[in-house]
Each structure stands twice: as structure tokens, then as C-alpha cells.
Protein backbone atom coordinates (compact mmCIF):
# COMPACT_ATOMS: atom_id res chain seq x y z
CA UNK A 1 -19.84 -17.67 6.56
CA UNK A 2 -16.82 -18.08 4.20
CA UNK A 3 -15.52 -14.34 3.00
CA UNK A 4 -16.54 -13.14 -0.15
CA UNK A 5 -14.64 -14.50 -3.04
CA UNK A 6 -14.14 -11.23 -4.45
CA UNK A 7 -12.63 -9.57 -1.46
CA UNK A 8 -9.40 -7.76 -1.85
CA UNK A 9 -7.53 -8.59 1.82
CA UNK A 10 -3.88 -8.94 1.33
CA UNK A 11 -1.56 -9.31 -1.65
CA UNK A 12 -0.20 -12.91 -0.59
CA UNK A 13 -3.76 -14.02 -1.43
CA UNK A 14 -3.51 -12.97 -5.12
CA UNK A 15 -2.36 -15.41 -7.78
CA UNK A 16 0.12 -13.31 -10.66
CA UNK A 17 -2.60 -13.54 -13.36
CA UNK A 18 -5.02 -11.63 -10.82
CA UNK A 19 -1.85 -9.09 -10.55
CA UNK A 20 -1.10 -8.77 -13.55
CA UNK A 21 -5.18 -8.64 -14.44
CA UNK A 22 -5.70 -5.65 -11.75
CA UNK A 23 -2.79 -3.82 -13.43
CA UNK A 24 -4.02 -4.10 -16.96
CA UNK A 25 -7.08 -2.66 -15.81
CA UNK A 26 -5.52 -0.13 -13.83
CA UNK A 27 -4.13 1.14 -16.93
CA UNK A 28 -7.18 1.28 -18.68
CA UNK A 29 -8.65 3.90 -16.76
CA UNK A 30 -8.79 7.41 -16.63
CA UNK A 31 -9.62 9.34 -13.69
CA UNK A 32 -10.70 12.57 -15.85
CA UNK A 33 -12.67 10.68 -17.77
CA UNK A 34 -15.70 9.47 -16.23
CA UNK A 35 -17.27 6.12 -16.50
CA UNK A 36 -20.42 4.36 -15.46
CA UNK A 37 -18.68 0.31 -14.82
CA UNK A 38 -20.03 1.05 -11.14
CA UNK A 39 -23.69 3.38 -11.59
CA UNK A 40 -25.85 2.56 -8.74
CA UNK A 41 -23.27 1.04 -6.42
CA UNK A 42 -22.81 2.35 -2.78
CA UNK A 43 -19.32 1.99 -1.77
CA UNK A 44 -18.66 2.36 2.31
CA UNK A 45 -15.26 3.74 3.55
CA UNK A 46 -15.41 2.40 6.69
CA UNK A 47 -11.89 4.20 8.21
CA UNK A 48 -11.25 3.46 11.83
CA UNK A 49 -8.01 5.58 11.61
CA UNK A 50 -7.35 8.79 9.94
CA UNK A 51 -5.82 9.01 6.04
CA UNK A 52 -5.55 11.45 3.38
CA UNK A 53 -4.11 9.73 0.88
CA UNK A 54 -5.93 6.18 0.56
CA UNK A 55 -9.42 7.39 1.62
CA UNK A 56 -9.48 10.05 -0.72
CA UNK A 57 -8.31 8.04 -3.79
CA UNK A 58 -10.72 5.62 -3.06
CA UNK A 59 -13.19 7.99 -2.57
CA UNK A 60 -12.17 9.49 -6.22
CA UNK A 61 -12.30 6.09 -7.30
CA UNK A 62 -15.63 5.04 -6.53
CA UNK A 63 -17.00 8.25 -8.14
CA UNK A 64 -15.20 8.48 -11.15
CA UNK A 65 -16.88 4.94 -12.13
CA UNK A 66 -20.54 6.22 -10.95
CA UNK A 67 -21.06 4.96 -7.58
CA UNK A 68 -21.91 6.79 -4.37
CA UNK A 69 -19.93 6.90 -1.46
CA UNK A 70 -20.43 7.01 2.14
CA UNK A 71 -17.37 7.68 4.96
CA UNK A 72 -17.93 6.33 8.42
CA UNK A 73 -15.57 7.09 10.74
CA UNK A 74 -14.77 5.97 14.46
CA UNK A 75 -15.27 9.86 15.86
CA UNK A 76 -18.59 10.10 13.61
CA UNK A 77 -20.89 7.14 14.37
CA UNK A 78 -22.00 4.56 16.81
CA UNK A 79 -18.27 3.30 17.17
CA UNK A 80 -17.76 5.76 18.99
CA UNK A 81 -20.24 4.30 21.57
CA UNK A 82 -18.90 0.94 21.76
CA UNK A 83 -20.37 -0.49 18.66
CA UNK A 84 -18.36 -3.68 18.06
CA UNK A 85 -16.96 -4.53 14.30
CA UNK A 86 -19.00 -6.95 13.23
CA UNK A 87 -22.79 -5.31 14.29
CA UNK A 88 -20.84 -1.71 12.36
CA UNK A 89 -20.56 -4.26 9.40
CA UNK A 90 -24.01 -5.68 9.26
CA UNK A 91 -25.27 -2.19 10.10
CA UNK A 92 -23.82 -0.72 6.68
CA UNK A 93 -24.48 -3.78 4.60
CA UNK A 94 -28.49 -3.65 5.55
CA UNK A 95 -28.13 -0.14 4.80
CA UNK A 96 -27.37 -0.86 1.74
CA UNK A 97 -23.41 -0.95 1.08
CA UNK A 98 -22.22 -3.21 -1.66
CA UNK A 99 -18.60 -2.87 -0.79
CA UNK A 100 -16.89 -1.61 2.34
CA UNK A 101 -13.83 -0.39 2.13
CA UNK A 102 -11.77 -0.65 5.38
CA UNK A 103 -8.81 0.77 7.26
CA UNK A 104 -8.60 -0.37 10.97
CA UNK A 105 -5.67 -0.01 13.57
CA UNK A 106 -5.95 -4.16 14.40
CA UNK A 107 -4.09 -6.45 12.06
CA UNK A 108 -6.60 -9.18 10.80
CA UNK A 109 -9.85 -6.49 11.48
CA UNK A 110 -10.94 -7.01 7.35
CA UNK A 111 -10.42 -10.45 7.96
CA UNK A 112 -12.45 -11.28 10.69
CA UNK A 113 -15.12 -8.93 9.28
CA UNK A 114 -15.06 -10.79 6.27
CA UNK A 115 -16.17 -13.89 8.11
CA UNK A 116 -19.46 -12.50 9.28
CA UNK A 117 -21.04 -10.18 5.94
CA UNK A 118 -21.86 -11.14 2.67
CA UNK A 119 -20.68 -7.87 0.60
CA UNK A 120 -16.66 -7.61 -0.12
CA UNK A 121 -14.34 -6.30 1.66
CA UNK A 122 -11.51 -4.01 0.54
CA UNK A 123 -8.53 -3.72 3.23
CA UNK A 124 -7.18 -0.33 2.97
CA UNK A 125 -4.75 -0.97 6.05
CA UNK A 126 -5.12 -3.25 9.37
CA UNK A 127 -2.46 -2.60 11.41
CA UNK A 128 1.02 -3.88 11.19
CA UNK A 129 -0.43 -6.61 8.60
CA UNK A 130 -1.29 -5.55 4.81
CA UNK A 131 -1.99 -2.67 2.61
CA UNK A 132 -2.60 -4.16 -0.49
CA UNK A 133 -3.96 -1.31 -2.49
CA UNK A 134 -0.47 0.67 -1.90
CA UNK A 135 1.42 -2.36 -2.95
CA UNK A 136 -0.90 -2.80 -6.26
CA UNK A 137 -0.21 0.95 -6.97
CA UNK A 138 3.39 0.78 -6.41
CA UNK A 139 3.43 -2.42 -9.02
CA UNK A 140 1.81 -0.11 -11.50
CA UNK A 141 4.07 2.74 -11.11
CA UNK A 142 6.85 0.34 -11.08
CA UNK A 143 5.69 -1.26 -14.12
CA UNK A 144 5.34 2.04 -15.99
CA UNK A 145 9.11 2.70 -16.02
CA UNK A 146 10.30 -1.04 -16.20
CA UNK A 147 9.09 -3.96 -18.92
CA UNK A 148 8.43 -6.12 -16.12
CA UNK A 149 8.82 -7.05 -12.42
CA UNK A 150 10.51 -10.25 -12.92
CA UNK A 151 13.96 -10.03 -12.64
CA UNK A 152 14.04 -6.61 -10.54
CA UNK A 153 16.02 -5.80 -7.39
CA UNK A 154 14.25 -3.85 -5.40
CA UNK A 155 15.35 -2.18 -1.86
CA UNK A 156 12.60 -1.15 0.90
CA UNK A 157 14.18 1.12 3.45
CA UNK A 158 13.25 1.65 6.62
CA UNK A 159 10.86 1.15 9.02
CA UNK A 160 10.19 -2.65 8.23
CA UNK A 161 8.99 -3.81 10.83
CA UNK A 162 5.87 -1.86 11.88
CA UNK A 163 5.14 -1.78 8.07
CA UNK A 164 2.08 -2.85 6.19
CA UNK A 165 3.57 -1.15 3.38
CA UNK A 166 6.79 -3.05 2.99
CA UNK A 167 4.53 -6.70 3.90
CA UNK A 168 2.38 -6.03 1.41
CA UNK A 169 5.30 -5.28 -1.18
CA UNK A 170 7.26 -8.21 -0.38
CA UNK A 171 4.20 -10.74 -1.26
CA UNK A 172 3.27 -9.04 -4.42
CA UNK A 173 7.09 -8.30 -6.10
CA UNK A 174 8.28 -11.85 -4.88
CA UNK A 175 5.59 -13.80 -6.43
CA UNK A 176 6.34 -11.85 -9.58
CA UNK A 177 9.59 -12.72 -10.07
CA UNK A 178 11.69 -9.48 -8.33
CA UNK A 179 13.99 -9.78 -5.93
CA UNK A 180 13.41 -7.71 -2.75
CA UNK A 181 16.12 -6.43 0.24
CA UNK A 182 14.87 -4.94 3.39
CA UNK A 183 16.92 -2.41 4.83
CA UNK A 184 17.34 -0.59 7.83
CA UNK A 185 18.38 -0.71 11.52
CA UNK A 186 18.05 -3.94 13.16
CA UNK A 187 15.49 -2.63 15.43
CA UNK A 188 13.74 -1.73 12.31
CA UNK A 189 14.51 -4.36 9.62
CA UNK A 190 15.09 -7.15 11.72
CA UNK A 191 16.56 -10.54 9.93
CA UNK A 192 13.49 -12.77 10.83
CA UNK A 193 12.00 -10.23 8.19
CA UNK A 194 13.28 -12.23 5.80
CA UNK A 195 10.97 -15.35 6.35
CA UNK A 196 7.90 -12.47 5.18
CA UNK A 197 8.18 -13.93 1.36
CA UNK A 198 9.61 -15.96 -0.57
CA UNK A 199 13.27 -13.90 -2.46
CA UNK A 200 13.41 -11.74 0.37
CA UNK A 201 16.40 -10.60 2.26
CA UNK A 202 17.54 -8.39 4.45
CA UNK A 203 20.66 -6.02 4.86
CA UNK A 204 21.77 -3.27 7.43
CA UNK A 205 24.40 -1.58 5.30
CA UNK A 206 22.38 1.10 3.02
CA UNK A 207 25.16 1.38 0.46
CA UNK A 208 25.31 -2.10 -0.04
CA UNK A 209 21.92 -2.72 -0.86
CA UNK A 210 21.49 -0.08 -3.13
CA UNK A 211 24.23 -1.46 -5.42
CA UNK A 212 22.82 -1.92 -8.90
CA UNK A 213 18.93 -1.51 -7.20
CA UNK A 214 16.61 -0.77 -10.39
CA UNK A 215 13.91 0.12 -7.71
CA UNK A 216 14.31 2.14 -4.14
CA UNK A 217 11.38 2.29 -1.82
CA UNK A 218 11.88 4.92 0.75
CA UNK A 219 9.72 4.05 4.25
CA UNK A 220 8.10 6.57 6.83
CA UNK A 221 9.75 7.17 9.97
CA UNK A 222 8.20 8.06 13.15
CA UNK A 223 10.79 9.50 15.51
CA UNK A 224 9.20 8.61 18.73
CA UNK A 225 9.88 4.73 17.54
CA UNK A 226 13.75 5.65 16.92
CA UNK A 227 13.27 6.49 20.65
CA UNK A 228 14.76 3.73 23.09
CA UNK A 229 16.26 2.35 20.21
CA UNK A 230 20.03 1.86 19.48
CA UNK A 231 20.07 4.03 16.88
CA UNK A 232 19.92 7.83 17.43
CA UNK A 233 17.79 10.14 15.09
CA UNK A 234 21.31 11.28 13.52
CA UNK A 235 22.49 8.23 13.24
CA UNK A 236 19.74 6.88 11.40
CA UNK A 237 20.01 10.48 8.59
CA UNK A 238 23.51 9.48 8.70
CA UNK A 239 23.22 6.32 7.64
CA UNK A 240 20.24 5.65 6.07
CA UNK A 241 18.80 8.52 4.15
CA UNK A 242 18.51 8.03 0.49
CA UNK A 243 20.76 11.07 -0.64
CA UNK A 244 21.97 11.60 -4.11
CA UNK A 245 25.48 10.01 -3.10
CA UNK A 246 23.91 7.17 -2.22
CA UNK A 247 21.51 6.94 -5.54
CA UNK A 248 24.58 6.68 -7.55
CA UNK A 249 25.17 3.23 -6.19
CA UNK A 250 21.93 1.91 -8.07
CA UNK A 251 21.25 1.60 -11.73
CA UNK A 252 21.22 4.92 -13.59
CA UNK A 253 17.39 4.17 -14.38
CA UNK A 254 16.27 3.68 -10.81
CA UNK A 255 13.47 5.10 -9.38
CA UNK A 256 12.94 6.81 -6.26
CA UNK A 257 9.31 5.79 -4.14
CA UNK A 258 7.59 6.84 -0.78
CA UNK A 259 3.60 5.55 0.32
CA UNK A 260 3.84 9.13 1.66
CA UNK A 261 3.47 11.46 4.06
CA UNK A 262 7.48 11.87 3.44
CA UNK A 263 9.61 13.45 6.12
CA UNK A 264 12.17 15.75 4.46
CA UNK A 265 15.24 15.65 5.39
CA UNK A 266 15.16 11.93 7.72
CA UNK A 267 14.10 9.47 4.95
CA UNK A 268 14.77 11.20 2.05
CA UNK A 269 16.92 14.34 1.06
CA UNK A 270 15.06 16.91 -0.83
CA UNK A 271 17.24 16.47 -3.82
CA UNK A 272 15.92 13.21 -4.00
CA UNK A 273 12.61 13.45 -3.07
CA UNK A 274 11.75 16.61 -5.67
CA UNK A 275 14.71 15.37 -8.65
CA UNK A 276 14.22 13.12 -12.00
CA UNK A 277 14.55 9.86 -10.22
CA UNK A 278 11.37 10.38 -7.77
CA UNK A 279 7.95 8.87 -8.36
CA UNK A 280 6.02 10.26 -5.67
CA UNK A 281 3.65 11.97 -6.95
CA UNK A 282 3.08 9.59 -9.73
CA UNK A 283 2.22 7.08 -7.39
CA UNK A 284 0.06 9.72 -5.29
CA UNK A 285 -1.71 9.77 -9.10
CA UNK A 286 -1.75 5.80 -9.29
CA UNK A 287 -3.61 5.46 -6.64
CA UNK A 288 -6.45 6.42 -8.15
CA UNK A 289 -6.56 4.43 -10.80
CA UNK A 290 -5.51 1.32 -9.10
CA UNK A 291 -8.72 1.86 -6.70
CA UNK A 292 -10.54 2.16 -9.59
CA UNK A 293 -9.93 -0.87 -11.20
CA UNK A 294 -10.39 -2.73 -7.22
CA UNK A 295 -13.62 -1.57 -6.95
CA UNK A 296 -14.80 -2.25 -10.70
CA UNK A 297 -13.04 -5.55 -9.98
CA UNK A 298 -14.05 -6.67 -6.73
CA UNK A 299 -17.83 -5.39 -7.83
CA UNK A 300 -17.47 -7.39 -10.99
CA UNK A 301 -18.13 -3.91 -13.01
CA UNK A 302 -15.35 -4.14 -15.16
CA UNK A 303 -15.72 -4.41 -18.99
């Protein structure tokens, strides 16, 4: 069975008029204001890891445009018993599901699963692969301080290379026209990182990557990976943590991003993450919408 045409599984799969379609839409919707695109449907969030942030946005999502939603959840369910993938798939779409929604610790899980139901599939995270949602999100907020993506620079720091994040990202802001740098250790941001997308490169000196950035995305760290590495914990604050000093070194206009959960004080300096220049919490917002226009896109709900 081919995968539903209307599944949403990776940004490198989307042509720019279905990004800058998704986008449009995003805009046009209102979280606070209620609508019906999506009455009836049953949306599945189908979340093999844990999440705060994407689960309950999409969860907001799907009931902000009328449809009823349903979290599975490997602890809570027959996964938990050795239930494989696919048979957890079929099991939700006889129940009824008309869209799962899936985040799964495996790179390529949505995919496969894609392969063997008929209803879409939304990837809200598979491993080390894509998180297309996040990257969608971060094109809106992007979008809502600049005209356009084409002709950006844009820096990713950090963690690269255990990033879905920074993957998904690269696709989407390449094949609209910005230019991206990776940045980081080169444990972290290694050069084959480069060959991710097309107008990708990567750098390993933080201040100068930032020079004349329009856009900085800040990555997660987890300090047990900085473990073993040859970069220490200080080192890495030292040298690449997104301080005010450093923001200088970009355009005046540049914006400030995280996916989130930040860690104060190793990826970003307080200053930074709570001053003018920070779009956090606007993308924390964005994220809502975005979803919203997914679902009522991927359902075919949208008007």
C-alpha cells in the first residue's frame, strides 16, 4: 500500500507552494476562536515518547477545529505488551481514527507505518530523522518578523547532529531560498552535515557565523552527550552560548529561537532567552496554529 498522499512525514517531501500554502493557512487561524473545518473527525496522538510541547499543541489543534482526540501512549496500551507498530496502527484506524498523529523514538517509524494504513499520518518526531511540524512553525514565526525566507542567513546552533529539529529546518529554509550554517562542536555539528540540504554549511567558530545572521536558532543540549566528548561542559558555555556579546555580531533585527525545553544558562543566557530579540514563546504560540492548519490540511478540512 502506497502512503497516503496527504501525509505530512518530513519537510524535504514538501514542494514551496505546499510551504508557503500551510503557512498562509497557518495565519488564518485563531486558536481562541473556534472553528468547525474538522467536526466529526477523530484525530489519534499516537506518542511513543513523552512531550509537552508538540502533543499538547496538537492536541489544542485538533479541538479548536471540532474534532475529538484520543492519546495512546507506549506506558498506556497494548504496546506496552509487545504490540508491534503496524497491528497498533490498524488497531486505531478500525477504531475509527482518521488521522494519527505520531512521535516515535525510531527514525523512519511514520514512514514505515505509512506503508501499511490507509488514514494519514502526521510525524510529530521519529528519532534522529524529522520534525516537520517544528520546522513549519519556526517558518511561520520566522516569516512574521521577516518579508520572506529567501535571501535569509540563518544559524542553527548546537546539537546538530542528534537533531530532528535542525534536519527538518535545513530542508524547509533551503528550498525556500535562505541560506543556513550549522554550528557547533565537531562532535556535534559535524562537516558531513553539510550534505543534509542543499545551501547548507557548516562552521565551528560561533562568532563567525553569527556575523550579519538575520535569524539564530538556539539547539537543546543534553549534558550526558557532551560526556566523552572533546569538549567539556564549560567549554561548550564558553564558546558557544548565544550571549548578548555575541548577538551583536548579527543584524540588529535578528531574532532569537529555541524548539524548547531551553536550558538556562548552557545554550542560551537569560538575557537572551527573556530580552526583545527572543521568540520563544511566540513560537511555543505558533505551534498551535501551524497544527491547526496540518490537520485541516492533511484532512482536506480547510476552507
Amino acid at each position: 500500500m502506497k502512503p497516503p498522499a496527504r501525509s505530512l512525514l518530513g519537510t524535504d517531501q514538501l514542494t514551496v507552494l505546499q510551504i508557503e500554502a500551510l503557512l498562509k493557512l497557518a495565519r488564518r487561524m485563531d486558536p481562541r476562536r473556534p472553528r468547525q473545518l474538522l467536526r466529526g473527525k477523530r484525530v489519534v496522538l499516537l506518542f511513543y515518547e513523552p512531550s509537552t510541547r508538540t502533543r499538547t499543541s496538537f492536541e489544542f489543534a485538533a479541538k479548536a477545529l471540532g474534532a475529538t482526540t484520543t492519546l495512546i501512549t507506549a506506558t498506556q496500551s497494548s504496546i506496552e505488551k509487545g504490540e508491534s507498530l503496524i497491528d497498533t496502527g490498524w488497531t486505531v484506524t478500525s477504531l475509527g481514527a482518521d488521522v494519527i498523529v505520531m512521535r516515535h523514538p525510531n527514525s523512519g517509524a511514520p514512514y514505515l507505518l505509512s506503508r501499511f494504513i490507509p488514514v494519514p499520518i502526521v510525524n510529530a518526531g521519529d528519532g534522529l530523522h524529522q520534525h516537520p511540524s517544528q520546522a513549519l512553525l519556526d517558518a511561520l514565526t520566522i516569516t512574521n518578523h521577516k518579508r520572506r525566507l529567501k535571501g535569509l542567513r540563518v544559524v542553527i546552533v548546537g546539537d546538530i547532529f542528534h537533531s530532528r529539529v535542525a534536519r527538518s529546518n535545513a530542508h524547509l529554509l533551503s528550498k525556500c531560498g535562505a541560506a543556513v550554517t550549522f554550528c557547533g562542536p565537531p562532535d556535534l555539528a559535524p562537516d558531513i552535515s553539510a550534505t543534509i540540504a542543499p545551501n547548507v554549511t557548516v562552521c565551528h567558530d560561533l562568532d563567525r557565523a553569527l556575523e550579519g545572521a538575520d535569524v539564530v536558532i538556539s539547539l537543546r543540549i543534553q549534558k550526558e552527550r557532551l560526556a566523552g566528548m572533546q569538549i567539556a561542559l564549560e567549554d561548550y558555555i564558553a564558546r558557544f552560548q548565544i550571549t548578548p556579546q555575541r548577538m551583536k555580531l548579527a543584524k540588529p533585527d535578528a531574532i532569537v529561537m529555541h524548539p524548547g525545553p531551553i536550558v538556562r544558562g548552557l545554550e542560551l543566557a537569560n538575557e537572551v532567552a527573556d530580552g526583545p530579540q527572543s521568540c520563544v514563546h511566540e513560537q511555543v504560540a505558533n505551534g498551535v496554529k501551524t497544527r491547526m492548519a496540518i490537520l485541516a490540511t492533511v484532512l482536506k478540512g480547510a476552507r
